[in-house]
PDB file of N, CA and C in Angstrom:
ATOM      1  N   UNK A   1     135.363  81.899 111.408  1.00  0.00           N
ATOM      2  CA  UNK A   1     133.980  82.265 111.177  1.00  0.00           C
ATOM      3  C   UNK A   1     133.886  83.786 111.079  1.00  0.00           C
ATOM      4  N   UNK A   2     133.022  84.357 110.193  1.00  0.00           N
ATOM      5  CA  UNK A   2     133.372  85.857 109.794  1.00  0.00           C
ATOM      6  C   UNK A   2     131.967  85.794 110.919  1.00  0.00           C
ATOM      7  N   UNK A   3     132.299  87.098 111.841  1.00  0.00           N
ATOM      8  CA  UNK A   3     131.215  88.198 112.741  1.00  0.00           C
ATOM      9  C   UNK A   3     130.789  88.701 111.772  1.00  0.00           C
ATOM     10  N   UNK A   4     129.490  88.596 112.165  1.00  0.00           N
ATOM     11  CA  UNK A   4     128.266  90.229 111.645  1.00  0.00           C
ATOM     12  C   UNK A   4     127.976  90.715 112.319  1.00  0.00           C
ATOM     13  N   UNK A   5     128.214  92.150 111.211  1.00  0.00           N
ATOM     14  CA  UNK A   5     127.971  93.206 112.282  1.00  0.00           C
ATOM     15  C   UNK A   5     126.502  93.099 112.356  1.00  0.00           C
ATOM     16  N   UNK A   6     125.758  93.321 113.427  1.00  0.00           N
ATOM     17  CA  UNK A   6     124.469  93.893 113.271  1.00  0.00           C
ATOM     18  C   UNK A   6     123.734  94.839 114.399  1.00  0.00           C
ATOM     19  N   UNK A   7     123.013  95.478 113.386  1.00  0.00           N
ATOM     20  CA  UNK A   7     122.602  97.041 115.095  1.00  0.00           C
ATOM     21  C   UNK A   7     121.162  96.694 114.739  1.00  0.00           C
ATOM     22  N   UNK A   8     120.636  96.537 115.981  1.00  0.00           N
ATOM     23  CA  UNK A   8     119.270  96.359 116.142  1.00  0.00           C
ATOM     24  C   UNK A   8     118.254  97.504 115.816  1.00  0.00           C
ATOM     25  N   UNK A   9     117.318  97.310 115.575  1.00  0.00           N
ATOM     26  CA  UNK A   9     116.358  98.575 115.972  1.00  0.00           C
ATOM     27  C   UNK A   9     115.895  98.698 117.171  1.00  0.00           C
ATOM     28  N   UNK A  10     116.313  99.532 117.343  1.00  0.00           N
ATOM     29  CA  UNK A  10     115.612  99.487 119.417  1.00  0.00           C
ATOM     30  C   UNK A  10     114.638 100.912 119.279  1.00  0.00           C
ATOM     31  N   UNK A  11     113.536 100.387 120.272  1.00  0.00           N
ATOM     32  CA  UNK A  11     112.614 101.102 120.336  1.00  0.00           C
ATOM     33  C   UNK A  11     112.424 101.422 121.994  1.00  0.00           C
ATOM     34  N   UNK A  12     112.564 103.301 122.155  1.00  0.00           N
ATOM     35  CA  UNK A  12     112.187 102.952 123.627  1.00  0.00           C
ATOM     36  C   UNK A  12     110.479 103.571 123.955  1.00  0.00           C
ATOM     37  N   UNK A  13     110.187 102.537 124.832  1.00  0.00           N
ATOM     38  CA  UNK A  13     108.267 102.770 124.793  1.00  0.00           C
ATOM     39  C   UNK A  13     108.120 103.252 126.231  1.00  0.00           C
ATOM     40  N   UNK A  14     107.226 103.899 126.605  1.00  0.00           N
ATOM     41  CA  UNK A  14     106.772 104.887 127.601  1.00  0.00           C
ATOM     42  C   UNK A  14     105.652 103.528 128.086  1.00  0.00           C
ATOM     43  N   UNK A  15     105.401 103.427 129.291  1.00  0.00           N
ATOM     44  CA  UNK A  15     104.317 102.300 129.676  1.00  0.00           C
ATOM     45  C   UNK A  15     103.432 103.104 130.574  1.00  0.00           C
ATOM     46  N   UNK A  16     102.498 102.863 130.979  1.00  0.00           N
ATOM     47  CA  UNK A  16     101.126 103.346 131.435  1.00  0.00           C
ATOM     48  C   UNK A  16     101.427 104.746 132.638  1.00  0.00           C
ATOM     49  N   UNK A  17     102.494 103.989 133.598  1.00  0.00           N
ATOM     50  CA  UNK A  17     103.047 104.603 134.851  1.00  0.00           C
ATOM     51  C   UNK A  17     104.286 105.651 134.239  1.00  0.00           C
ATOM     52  N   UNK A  18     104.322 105.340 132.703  1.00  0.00           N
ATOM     53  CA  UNK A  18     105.759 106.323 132.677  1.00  0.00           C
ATOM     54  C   UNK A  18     106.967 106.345 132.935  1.00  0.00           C
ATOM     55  N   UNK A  19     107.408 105.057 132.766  1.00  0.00           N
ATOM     56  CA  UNK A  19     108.933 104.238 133.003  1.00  0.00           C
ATOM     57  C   UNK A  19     108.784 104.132 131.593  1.00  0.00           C
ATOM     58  N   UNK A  20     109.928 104.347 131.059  1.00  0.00           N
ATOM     59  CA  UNK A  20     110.737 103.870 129.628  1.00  0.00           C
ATOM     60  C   UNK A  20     110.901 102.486 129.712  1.00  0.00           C
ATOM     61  N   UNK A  21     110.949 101.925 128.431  1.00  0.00           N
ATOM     62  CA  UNK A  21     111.684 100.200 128.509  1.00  0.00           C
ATOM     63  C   UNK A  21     111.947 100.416 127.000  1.00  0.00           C
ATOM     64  N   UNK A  22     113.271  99.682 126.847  1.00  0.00           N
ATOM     65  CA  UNK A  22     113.886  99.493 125.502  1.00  0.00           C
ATOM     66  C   UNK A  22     113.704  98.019 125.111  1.00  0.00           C
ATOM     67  N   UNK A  23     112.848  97.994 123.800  1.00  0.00           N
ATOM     68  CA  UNK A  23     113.199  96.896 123.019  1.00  0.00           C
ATOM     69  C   UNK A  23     113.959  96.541 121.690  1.00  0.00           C
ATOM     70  N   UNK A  24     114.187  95.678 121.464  1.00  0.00           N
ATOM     71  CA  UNK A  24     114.597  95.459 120.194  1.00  0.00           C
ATOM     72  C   UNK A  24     113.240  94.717 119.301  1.00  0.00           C
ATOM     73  N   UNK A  25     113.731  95.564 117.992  1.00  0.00           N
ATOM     74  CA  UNK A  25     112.466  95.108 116.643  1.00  0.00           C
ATOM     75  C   UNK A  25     112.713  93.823 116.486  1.00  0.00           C
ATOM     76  N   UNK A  26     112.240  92.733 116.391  1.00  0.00           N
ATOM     77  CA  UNK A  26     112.108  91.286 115.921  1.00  0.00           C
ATOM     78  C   UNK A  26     111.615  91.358 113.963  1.00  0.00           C
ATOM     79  N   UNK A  27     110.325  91.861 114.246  1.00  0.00           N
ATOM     80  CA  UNK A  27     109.813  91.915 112.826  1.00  0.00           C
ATOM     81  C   UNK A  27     108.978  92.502 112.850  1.00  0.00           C
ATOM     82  N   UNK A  28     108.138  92.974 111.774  1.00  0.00           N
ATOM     83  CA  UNK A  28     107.261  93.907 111.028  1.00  0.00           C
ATOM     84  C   UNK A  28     106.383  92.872 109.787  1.00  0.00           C
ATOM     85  N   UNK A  29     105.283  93.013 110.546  1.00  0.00           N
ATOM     86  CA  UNK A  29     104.262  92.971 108.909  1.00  0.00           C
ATOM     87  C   UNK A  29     103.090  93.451 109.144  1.00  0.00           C
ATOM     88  N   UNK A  30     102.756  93.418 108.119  1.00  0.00           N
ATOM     89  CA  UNK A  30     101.188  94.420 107.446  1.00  0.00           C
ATOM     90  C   UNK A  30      99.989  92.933 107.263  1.00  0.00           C
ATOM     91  N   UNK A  31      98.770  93.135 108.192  1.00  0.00           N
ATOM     92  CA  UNK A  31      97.934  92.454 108.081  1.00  0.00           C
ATOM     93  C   UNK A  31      96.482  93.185 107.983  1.00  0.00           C
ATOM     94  N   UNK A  32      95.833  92.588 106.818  1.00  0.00           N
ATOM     95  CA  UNK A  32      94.465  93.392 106.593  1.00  0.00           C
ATOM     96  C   UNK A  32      94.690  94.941 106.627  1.00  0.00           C
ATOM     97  N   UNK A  33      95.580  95.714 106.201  1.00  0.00           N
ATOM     98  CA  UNK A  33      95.782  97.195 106.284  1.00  0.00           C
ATOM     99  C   UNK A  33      96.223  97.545 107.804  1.00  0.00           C
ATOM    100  N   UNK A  34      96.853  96.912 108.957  1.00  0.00           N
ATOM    101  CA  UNK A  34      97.427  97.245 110.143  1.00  0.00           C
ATOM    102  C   UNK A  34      98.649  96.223 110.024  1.00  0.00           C
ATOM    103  N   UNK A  35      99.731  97.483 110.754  1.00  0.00           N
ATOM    104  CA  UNK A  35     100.861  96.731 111.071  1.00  0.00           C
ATOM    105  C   UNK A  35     101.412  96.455 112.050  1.00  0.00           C
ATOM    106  N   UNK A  36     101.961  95.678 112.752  1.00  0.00           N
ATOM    107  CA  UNK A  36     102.219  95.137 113.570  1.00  0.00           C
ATOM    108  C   UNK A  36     103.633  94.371 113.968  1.00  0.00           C
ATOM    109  N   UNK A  37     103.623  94.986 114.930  1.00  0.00           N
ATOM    110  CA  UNK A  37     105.487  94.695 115.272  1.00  0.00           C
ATOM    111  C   UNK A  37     105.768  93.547 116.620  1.00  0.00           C
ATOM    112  N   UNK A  38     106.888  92.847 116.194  1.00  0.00           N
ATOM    113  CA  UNK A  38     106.714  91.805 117.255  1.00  0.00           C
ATOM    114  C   UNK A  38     108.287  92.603 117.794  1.00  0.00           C
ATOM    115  N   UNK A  39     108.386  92.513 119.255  1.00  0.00           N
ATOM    116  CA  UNK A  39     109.519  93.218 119.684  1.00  0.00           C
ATOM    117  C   UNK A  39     110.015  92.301 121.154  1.00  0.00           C
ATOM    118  N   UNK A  40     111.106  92.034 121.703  1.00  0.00           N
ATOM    119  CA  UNK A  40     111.750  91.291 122.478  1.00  0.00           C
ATOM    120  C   UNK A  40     112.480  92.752 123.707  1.00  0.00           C
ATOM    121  N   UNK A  41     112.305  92.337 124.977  1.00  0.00           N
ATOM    122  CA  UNK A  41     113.225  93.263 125.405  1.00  0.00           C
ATOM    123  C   UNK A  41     114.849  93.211 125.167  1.00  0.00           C
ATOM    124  N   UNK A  42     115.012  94.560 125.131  1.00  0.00           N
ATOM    125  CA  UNK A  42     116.890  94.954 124.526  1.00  0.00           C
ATOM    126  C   UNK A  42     117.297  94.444 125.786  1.00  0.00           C
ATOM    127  N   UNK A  43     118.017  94.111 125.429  1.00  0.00           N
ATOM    128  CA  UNK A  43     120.030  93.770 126.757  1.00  0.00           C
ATOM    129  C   UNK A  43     121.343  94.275 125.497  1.00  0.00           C
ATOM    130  N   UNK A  44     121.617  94.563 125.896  1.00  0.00           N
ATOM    131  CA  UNK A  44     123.502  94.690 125.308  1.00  0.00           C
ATOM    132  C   UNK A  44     124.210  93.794 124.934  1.00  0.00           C
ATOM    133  N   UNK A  45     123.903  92.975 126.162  1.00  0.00           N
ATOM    134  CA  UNK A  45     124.404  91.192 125.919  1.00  0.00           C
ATOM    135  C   UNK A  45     123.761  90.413 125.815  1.00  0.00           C
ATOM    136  N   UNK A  46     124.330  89.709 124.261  1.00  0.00           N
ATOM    137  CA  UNK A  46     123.198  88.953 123.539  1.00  0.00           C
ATOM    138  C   UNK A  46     123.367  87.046 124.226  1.00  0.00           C
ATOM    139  N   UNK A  47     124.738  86.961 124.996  1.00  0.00           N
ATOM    140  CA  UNK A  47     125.102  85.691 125.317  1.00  0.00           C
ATOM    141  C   UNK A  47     123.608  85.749 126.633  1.00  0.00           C
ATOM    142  N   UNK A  48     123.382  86.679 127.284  1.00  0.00           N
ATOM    143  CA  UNK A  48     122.451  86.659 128.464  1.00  0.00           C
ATOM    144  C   UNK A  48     121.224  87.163 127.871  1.00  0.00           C
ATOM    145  N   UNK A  49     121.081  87.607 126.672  1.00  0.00           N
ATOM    146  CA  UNK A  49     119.658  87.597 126.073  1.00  0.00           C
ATOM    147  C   UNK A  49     119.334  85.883 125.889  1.00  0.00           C
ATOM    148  N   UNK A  50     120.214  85.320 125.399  1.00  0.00           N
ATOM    149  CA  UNK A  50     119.714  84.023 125.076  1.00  0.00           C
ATOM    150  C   UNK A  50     120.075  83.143 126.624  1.00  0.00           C
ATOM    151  N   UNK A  51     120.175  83.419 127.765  1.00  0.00           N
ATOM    152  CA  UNK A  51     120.133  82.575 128.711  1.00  0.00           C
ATOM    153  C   UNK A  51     118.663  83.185 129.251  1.00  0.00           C
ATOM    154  N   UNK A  52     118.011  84.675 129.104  1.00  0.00           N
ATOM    155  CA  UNK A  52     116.592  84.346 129.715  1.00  0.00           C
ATOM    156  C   UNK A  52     115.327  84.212 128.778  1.00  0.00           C
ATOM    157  N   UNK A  53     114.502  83.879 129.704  1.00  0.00           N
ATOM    158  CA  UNK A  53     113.240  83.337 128.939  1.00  0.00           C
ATOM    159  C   UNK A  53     112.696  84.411 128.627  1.00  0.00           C
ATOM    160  N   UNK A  54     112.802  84.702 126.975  1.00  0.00           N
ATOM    161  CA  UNK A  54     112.330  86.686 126.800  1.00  0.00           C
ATOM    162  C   UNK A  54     110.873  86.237 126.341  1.00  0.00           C
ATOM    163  N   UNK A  55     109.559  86.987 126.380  1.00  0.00           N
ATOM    164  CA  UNK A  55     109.091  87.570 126.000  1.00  0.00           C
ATOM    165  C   UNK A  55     108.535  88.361 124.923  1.00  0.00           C
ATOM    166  N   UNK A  56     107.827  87.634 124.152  1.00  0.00           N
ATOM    167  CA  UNK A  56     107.652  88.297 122.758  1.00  0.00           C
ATOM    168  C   UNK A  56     106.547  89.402 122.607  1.00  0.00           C
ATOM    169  N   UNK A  57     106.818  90.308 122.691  1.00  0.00           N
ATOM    170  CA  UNK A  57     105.668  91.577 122.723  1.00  0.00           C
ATOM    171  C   UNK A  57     105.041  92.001 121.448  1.00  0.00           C
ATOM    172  N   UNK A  58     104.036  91.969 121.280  1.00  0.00           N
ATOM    173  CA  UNK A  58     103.454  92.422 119.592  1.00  0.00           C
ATOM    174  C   UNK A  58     102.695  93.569 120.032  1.00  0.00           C
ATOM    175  N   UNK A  59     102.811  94.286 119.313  1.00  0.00           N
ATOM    176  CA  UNK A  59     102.013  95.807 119.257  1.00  0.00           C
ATOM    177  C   UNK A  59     101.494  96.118 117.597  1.00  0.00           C
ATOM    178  N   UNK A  60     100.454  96.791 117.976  1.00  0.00           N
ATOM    179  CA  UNK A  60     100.031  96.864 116.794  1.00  0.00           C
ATOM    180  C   UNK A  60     100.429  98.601 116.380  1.00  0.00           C
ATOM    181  N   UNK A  61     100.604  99.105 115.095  1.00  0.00           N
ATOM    182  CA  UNK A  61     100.609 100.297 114.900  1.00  0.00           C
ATOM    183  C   UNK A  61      99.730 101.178 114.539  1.00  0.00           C
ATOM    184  N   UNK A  62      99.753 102.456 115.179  1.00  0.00           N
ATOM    185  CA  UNK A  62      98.531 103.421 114.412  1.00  0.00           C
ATOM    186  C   UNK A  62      98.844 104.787 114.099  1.00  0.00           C
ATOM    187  N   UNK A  63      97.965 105.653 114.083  1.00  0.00           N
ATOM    188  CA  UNK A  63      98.343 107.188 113.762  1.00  0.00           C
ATOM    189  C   UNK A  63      97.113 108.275 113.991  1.00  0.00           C
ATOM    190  N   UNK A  64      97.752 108.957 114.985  1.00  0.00           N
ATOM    191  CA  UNK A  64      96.482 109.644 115.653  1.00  0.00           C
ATOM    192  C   UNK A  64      95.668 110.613 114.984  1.00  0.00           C
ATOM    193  N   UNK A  65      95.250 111.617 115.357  1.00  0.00           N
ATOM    194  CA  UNK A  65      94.659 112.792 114.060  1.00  0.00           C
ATOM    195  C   UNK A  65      95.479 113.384 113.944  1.00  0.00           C
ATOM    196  N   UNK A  66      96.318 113.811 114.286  1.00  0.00           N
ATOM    197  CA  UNK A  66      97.766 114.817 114.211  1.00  0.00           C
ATOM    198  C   UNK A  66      98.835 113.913 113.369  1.00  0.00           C
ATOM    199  N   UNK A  67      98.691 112.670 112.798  1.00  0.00           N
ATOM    200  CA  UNK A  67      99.763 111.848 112.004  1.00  0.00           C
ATOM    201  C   UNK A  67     100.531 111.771 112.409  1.00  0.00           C
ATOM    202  N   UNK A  68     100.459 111.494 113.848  1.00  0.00           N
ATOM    203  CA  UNK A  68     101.602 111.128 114.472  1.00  0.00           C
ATOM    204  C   UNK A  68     101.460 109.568 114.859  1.00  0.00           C
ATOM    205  N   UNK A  69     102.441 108.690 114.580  1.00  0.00           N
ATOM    206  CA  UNK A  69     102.503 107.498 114.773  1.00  0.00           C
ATOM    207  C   UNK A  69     102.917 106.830 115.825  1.00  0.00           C
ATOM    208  N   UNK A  70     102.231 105.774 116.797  1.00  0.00           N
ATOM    209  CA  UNK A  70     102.294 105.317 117.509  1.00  0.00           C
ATOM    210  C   UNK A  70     101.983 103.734 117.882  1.00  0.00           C
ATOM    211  N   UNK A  71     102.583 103.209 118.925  1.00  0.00           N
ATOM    212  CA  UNK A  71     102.495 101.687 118.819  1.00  0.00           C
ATOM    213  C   UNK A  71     101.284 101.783 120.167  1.00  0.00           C
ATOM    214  N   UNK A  72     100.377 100.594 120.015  1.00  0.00           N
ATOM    215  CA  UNK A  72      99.452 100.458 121.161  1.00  0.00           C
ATOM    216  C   UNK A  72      99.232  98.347 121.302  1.00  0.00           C
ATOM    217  N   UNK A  73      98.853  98.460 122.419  1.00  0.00           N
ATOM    218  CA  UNK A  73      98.647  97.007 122.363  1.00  0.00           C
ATOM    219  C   UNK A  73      97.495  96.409 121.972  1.00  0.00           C
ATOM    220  N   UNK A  74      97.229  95.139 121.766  1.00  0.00           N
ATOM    221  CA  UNK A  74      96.169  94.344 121.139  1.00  0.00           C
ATOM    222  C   UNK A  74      95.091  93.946 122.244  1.00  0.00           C
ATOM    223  N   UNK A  75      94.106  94.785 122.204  1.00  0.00           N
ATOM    224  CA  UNK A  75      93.059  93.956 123.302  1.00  0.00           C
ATOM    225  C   UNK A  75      92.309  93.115 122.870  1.00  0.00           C
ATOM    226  N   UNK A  76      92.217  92.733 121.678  1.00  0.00           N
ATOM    227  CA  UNK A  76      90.824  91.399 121.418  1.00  0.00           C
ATOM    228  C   UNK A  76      92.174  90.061 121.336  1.00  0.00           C
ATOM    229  N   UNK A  77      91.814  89.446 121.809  1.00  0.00           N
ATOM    230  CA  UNK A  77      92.313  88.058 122.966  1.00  0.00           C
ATOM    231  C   UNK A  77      92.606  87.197 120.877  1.00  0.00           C
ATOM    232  N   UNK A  78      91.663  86.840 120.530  1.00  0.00           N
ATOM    233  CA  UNK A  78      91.525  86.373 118.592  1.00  0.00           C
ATOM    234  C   UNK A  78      92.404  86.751 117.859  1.00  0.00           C
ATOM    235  N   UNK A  79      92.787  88.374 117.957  1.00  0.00           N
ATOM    236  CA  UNK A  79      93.296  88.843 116.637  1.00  0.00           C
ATOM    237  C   UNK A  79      94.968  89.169 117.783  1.00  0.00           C
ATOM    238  N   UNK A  80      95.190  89.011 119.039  1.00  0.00           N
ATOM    239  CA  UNK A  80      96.628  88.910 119.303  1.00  0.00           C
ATOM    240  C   UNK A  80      96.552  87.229 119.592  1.00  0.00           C
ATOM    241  N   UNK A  81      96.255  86.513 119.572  1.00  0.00           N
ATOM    242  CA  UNK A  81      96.504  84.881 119.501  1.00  0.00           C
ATOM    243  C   UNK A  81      96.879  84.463 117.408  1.00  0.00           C
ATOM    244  N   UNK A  82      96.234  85.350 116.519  1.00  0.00           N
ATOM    245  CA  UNK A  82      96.710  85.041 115.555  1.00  0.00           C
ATOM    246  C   UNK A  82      98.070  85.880 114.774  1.00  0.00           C
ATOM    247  N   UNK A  83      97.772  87.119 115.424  1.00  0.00           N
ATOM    248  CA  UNK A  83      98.922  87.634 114.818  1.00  0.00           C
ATOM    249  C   UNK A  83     100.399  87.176 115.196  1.00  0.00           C
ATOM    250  N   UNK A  84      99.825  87.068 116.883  1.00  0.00           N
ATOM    251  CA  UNK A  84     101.284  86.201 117.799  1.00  0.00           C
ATOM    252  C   UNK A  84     101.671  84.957 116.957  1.00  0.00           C
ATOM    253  N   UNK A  85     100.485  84.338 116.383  1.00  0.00           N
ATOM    254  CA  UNK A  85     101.170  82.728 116.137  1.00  0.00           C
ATOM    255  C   UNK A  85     101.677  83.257 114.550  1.00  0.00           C
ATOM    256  N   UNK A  86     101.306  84.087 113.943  1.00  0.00           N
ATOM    257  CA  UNK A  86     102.076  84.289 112.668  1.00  0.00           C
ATOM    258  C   UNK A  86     103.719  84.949 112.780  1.00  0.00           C
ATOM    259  N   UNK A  87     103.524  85.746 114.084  1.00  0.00           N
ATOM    260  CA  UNK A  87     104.637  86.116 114.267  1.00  0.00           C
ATOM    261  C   UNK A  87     106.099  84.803 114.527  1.00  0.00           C
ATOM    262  N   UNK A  88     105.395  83.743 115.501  1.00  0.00           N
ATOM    263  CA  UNK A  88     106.163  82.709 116.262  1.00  0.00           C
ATOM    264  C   UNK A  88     106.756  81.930 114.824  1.00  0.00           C
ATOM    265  N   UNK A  89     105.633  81.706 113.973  1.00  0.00           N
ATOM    266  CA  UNK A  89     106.223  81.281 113.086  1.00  0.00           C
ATOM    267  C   UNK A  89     107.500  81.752 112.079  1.00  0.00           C
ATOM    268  N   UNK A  90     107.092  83.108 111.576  1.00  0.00           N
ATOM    269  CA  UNK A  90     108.122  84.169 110.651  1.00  0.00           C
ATOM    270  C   UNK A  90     109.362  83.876 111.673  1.00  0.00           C
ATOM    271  N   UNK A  91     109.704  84.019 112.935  1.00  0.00           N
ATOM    272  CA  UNK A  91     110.494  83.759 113.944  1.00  0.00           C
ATOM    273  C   UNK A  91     111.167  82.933 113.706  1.00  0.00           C
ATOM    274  N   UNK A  92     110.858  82.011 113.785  1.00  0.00           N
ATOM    275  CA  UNK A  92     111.214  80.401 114.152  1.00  0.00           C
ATOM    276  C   UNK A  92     111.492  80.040 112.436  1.00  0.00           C
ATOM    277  N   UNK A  93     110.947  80.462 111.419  1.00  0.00           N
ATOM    278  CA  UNK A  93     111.095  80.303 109.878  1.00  0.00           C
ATOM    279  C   UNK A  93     112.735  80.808 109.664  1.00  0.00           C
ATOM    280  N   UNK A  94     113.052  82.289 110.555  1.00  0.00           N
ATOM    281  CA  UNK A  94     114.190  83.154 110.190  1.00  0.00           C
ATOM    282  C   UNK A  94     115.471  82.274 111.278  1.00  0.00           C
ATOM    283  N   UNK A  95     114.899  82.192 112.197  1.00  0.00           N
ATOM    284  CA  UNK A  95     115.813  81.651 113.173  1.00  0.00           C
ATOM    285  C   UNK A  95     116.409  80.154 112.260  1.00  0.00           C
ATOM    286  N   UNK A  96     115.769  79.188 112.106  1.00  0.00           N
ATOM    287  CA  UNK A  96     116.073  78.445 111.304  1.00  0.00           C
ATOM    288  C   UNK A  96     116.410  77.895 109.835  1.00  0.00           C
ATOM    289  N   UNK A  97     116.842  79.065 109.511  1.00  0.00           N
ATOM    290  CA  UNK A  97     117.521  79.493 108.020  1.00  0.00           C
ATOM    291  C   UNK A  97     118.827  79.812 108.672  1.00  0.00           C
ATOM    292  N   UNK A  98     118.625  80.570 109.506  1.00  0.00           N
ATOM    293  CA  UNK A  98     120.683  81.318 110.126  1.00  0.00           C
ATOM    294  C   UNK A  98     121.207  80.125 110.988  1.00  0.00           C
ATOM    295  N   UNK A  99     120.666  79.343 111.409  1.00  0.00           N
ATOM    296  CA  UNK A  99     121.544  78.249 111.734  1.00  0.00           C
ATOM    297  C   UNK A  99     121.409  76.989 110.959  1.00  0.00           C
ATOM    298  N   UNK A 100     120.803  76.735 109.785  1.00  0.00           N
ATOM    299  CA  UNK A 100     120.899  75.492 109.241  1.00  0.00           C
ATOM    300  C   UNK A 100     122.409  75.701 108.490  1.00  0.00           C
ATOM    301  N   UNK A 101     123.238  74.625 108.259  1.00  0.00           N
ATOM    302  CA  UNK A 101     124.581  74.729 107.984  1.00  0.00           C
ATOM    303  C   UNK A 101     124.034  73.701 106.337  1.00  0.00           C
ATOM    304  N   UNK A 102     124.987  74.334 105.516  1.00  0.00           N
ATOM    305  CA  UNK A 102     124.944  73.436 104.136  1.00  0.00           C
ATOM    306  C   UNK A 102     125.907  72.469 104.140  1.00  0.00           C
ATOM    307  N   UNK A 103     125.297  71.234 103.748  1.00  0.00           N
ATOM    308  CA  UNK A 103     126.348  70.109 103.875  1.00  0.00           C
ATOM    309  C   UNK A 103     126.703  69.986 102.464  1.00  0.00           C
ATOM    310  N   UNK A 104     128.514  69.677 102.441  1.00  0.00           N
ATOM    311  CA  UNK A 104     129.065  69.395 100.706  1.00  0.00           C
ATOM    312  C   UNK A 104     128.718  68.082 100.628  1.00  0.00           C
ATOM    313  N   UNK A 105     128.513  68.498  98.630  1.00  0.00           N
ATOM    314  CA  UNK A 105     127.672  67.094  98.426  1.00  0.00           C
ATOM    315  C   UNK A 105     129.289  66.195  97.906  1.00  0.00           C
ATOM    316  N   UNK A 106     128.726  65.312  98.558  1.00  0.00           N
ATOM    317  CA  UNK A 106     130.459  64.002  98.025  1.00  0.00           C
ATOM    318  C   UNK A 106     130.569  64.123  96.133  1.00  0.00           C
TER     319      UNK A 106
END
């Protein structure tokens, strides 16, 4: 079986109190003119990423008056219940393309 290589995008985010936390990018899309990133916390090891129950974090993106760009979270309860479920889906759409196996036809 050929390895891929692959390097994540990791993002490290500053939280309210000012502790760093590193995630990794899941995905990116653009809804109604805002974009929005769904992100998983980083580990190193991906065999113990997939033994815990991660966490799917969506942030939305913006840009202050200085054009400087920044991620913030979703407070209306509506518009992170739909973006989350568009996200779960694109997810679960990608996840299940890389493991479906092609069967030879006889």
């Amino acid at each position: 079986m050929d390895e891929m290589n692959i390097n994540p995008e990791i993002f490290t985010l500053t939280d309210e109190e000012g502790n760093e936390h590193e995630f990794e990018l899941m995905d990116v899309m653009d809804v109604d003119g805002t974009t929005y990133y769904a992100l998983v916390p980083y580990t190193e090891d991906p065999e113990a990423a997939l033994e815990e129950d991660t966490e799917l974090v969506i942030l939305k993106g913006g840009e202050d008056e200085d054009g400087v760009d920044y991620l913030t979270t979703i407070d209306n309860d509506e518009e992170y219940d739909r973006i989350g479920q568009i996200f779960l889906d694109r997810i679960s759409e990608m996840l299940e393309g890389d493991f479906e196996e092609e069967v030879p036809e006889e």
